[in-house]
Protein backbone atom coordinates (compact mmCIF):
# COMPACT_ATOMS: atom_id res chain seq x y z
CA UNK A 1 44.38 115.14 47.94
CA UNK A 2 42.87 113.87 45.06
CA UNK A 3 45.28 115.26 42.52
CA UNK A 4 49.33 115.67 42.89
CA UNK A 5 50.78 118.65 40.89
CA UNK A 6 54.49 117.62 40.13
CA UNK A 7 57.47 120.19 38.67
CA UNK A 8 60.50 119.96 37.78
CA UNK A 9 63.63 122.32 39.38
CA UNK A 10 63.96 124.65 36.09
CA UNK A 11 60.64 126.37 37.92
CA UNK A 12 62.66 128.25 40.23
CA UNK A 13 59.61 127.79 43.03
CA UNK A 14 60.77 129.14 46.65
CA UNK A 15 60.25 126.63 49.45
CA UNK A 16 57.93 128.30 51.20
CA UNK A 17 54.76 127.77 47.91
CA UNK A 18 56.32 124.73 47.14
CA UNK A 19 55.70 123.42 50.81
CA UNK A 20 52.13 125.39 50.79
CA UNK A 21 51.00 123.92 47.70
CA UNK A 22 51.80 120.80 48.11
CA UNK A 23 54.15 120.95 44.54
CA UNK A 24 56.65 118.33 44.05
CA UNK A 25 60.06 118.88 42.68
CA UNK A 26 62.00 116.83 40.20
CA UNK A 27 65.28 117.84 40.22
CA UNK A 28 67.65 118.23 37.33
CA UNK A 29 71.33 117.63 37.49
CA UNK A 30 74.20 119.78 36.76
CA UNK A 31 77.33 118.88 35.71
CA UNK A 32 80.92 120.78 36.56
CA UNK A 33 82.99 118.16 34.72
CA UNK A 34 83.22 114.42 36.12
CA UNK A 35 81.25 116.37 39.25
CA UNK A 36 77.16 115.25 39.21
CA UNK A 37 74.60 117.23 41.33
CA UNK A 38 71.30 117.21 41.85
CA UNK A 39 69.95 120.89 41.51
CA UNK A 40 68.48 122.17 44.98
CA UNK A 41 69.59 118.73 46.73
CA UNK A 42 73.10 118.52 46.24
CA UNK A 43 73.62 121.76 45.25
CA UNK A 44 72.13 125.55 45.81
CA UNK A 45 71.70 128.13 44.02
CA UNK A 46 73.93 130.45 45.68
CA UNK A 47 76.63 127.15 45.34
CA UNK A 48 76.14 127.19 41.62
CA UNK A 49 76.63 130.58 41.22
CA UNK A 50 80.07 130.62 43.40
CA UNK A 51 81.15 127.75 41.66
CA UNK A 52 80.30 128.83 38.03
CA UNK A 53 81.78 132.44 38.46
CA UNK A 54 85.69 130.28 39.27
CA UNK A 55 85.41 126.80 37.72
CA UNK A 56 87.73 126.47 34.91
CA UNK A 57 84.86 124.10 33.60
CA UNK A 58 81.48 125.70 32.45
CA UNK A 59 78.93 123.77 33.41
CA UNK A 60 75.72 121.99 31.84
CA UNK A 61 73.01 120.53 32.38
CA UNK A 62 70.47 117.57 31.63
CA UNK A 63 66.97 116.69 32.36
CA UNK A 64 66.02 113.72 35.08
CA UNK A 65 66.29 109.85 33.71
CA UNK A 66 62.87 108.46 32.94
CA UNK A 67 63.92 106.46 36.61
CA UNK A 68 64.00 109.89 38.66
CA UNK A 69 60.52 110.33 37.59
CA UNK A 70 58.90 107.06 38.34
CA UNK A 71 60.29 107.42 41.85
CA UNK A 72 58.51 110.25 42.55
CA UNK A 73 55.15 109.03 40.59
CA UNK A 74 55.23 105.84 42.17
CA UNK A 75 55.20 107.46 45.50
CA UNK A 76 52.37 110.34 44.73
CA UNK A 77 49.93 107.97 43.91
CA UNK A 78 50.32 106.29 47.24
CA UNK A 79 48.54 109.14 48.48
CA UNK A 80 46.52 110.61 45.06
CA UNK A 81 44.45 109.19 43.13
CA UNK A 82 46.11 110.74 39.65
CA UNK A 83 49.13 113.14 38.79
CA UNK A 84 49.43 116.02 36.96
CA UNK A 85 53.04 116.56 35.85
CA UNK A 86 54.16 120.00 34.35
CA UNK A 87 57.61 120.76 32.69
CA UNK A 88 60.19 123.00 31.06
CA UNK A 89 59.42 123.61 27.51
CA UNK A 90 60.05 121.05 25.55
CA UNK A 91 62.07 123.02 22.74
CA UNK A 92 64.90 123.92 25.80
CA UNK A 93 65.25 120.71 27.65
CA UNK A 94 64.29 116.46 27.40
CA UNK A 95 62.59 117.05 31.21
CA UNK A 96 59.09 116.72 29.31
CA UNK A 97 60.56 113.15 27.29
CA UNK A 98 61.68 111.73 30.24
CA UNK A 99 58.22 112.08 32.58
CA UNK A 100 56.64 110.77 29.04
CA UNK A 101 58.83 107.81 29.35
CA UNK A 102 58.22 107.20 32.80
CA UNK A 103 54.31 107.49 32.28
CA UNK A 104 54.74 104.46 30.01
CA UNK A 105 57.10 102.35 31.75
CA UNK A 106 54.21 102.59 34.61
CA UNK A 107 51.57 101.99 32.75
CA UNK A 108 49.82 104.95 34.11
CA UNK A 109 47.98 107.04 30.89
CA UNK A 110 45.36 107.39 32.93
CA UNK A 111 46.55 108.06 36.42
CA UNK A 112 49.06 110.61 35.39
CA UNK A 113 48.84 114.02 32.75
CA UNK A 114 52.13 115.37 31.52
CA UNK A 115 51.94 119.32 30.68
CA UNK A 116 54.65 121.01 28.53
CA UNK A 117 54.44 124.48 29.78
CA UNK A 118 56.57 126.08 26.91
CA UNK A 119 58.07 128.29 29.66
CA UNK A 120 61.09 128.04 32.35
CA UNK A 121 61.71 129.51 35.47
CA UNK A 122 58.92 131.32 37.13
CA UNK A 123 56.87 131.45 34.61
CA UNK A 124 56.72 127.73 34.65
CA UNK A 125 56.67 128.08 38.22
CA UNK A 126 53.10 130.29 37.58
CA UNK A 127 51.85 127.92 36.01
CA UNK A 128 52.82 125.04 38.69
CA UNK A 129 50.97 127.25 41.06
CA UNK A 130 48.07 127.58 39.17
CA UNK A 131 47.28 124.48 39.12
CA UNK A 132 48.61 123.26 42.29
CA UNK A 133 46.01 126.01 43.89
CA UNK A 134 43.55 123.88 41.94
CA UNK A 135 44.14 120.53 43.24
CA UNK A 136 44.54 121.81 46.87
CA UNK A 137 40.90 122.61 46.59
CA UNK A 138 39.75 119.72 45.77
CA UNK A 139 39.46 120.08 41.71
CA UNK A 140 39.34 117.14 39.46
CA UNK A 141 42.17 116.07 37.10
CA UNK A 142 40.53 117.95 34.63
CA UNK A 143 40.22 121.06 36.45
CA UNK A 144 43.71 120.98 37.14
CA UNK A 145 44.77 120.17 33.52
CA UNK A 146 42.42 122.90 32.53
CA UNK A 147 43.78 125.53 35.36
CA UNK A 148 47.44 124.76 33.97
CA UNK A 149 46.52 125.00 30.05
CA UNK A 150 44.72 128.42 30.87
CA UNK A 151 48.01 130.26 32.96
CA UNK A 152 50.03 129.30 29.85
CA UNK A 153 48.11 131.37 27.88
CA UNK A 154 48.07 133.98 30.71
CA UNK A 155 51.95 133.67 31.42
CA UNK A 156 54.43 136.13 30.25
CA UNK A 157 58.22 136.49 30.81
CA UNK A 158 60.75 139.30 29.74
CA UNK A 159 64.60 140.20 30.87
CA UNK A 160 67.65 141.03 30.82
CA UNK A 161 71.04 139.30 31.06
CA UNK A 162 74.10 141.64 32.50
CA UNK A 163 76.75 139.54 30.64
CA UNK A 164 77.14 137.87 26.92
CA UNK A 165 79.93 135.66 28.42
CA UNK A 166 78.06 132.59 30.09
CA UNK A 167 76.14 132.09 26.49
CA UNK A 168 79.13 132.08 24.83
CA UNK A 169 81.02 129.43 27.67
CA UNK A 170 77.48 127.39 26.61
CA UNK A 171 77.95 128.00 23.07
CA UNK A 172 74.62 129.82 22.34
CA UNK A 173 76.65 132.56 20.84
CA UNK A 174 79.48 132.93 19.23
CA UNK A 175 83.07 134.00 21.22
CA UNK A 176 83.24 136.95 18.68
CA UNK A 177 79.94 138.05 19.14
CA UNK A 178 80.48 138.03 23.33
CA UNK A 179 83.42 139.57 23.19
CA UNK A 180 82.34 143.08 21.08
CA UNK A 181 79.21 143.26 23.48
CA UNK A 182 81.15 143.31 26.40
CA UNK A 183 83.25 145.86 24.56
CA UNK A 184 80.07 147.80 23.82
CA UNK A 185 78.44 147.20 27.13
CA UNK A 186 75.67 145.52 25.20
CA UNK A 187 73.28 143.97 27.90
CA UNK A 188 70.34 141.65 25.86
CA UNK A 189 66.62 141.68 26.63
CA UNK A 190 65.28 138.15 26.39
CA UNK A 191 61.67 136.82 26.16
CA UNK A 192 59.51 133.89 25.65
CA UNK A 193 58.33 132.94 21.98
CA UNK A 194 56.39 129.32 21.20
CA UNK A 195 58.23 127.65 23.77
CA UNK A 196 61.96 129.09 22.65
CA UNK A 197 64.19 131.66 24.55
CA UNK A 198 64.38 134.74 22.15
CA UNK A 199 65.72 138.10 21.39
CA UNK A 200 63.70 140.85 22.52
CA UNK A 201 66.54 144.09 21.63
CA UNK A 202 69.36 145.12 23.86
CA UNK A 203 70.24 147.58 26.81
CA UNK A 204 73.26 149.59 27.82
CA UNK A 205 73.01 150.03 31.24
CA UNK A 206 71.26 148.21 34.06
CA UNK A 207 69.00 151.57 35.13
CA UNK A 208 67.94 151.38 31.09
CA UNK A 209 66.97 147.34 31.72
CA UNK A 210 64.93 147.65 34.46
CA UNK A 211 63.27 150.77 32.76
CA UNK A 212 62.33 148.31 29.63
CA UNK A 213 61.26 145.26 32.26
CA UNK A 214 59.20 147.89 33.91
CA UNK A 215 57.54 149.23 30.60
CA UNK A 216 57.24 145.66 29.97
CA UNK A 217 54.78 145.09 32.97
CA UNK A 218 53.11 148.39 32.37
CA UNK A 219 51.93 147.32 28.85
CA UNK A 220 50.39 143.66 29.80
CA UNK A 221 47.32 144.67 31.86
CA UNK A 222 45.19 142.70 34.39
CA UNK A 223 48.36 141.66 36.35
CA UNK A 224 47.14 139.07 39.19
CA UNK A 225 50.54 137.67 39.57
CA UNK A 226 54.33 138.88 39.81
CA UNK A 227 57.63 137.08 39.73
CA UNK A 228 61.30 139.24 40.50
CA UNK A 229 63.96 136.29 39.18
CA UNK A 230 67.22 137.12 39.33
CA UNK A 231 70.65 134.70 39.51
CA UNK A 232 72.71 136.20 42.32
CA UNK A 233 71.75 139.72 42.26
CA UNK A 234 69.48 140.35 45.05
CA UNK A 235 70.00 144.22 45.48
CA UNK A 236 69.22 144.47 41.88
CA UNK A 237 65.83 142.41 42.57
CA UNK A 238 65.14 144.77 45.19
CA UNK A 239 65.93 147.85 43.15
CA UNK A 240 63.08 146.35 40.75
CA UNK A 241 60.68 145.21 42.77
CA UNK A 242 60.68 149.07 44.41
CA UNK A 243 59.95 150.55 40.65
CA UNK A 244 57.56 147.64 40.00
CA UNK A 245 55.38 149.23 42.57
CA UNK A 246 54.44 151.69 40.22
CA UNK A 247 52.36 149.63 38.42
CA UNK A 248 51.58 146.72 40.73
CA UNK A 249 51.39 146.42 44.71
CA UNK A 250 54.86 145.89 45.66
CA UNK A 251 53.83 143.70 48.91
CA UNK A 252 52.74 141.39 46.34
CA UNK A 253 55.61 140.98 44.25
CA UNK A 254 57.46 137.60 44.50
CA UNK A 255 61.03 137.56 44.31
CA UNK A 256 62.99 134.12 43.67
CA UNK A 257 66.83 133.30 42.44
CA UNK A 258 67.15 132.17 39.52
CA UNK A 259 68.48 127.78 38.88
CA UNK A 260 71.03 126.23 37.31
CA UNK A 261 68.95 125.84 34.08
CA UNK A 262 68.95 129.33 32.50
CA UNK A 263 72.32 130.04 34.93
CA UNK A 264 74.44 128.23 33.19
CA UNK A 265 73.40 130.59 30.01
CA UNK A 266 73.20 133.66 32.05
CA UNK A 267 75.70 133.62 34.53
CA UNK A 268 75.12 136.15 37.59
CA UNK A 269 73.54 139.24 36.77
CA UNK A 270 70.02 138.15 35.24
CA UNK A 271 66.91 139.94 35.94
CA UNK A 272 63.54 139.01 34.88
CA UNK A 273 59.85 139.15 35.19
CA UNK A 274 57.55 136.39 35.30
CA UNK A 275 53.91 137.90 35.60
CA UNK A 276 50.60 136.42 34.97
CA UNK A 277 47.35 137.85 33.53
CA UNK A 278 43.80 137.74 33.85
CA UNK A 279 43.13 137.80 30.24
């Protein structure tokens, strides 16, 4: 293969594309205290999500040292010719710094393209896959640099998290403000905004979020691709992915857990769409 499409972990890519594509996956780590893991190698999903829900120490965690990446670069272009290297938005994590850095510690502006995606989870995973499809038939750097630039335009993302209390454990809202939406039952829609998480209203029940996901995928027409995430909440996924149908074949309809990345904002209990359009 001419070209090597590289990700990062935040993409939330099951094994069985990542293996068919030929995608590789950086890793980033996640810290329980002193504890250090590698997400996906050292620990799963379904470990992060036992763990988080009865640590008395929230978690966090950090994009790969420049080193992680020039491991993995070093060893794709044994077998490519040149890389193409796509990331976590930039405005949520260093991941995209620290391939930069590794790109010039090789020496390698030519062998290897970094791509900020301005997405996480599946929807940088759509775009991985894009472009991954790309180089597995044979395309040229630039196809593949093209392919990826053209499903970030196309990619869309939109949820819900069950919970306030895992962003305010993380400190992206206040105690205060976690404690009168639980009171409430306040449940907030989230979507994707020039490369930042953001606000998109609230829910009050879990029937009420999927309704608003599934208006969600209703509105954005010429649907060719369709991510279920969701961080330890599989019945829920399936719930969705049956109502989903409605507007897109259901047989077609991916469904992945959600990482450690968003997790450790979200906690258990987050369900989103990751969908890609034609136009």
């Amino acid at each position: 293969m001419a070209v090597k499409v590289i990700t990062d972990s935040t993409s939330d890519l099951p094994s069985g594309i990542i293996a068919d594509l030929n995608i590789s996956i950086v890793p980033i780590y996640v810290r329980f205290g002193e504890n250090i893991y590698r997400h996906g190698i050292d620990i799963s999903d379904d470990e992060f999500y036992a763990r988080i829900q009865t640590s008395p120490i929230h978690p966090a965690t950090s994009q790969p040292p420049p080193e992680d990446f020039i491991r993995v670069y070093s060893k794709s272009l044994e077998k490519s010719e040149q890389v193409v290297s796509i990331h976590v938005s930039s405005k949520l994590s260093g991941t995209h710094n620290s391939a930069q850095l590794a790109r010039n510690m090789l020496m390698a502006e030519r062998d290897i393209e970094i791509i900020d995606s301005k997405l996480n989870s599946a929807g940088l995973g759509l775009v991985a896959m894009a472009a991954a499809r790309i180089a597995k038939a044979g395309g040229s750097l630039n196809d593949v640099v093209l392919e990826a630039n053209r499903a970030i335009i196309q990619v869309k993302m939109f949820g819900m998290f069950n919970t306030m209390k895992y962003l305010a454990l993380s400190g992206r809202v206040s105690k205060s403000i976690a404690l009168a939406a639980s009171i409430l039952d306040i449940k907030p829609l989230l979507t994707f905004k020039d490369g930042q998480v953001v606000r998109a209203g609230f829910t009050r029940t879990l029937s009420k979020g999927m309704e608003r996901i599934c208006q969600y995928v209703a509105a954005n027409r010429n649907v060719m691709e369709l991510f279920i995430v969701h961080s330890a909440v599989p019945e829920w996924a399936g719930q969705l992915k049956k109502k989903l149908g409605d507007f897109f074949p259901e047989d077609k309809i991916l469904i992945t857990q959600l990482g450690a990345a968003l997790g450790v904002h979200g906690g258990p209990g987050v369900l989103l769409i990751a969908l890609r359009r034609s136009a």
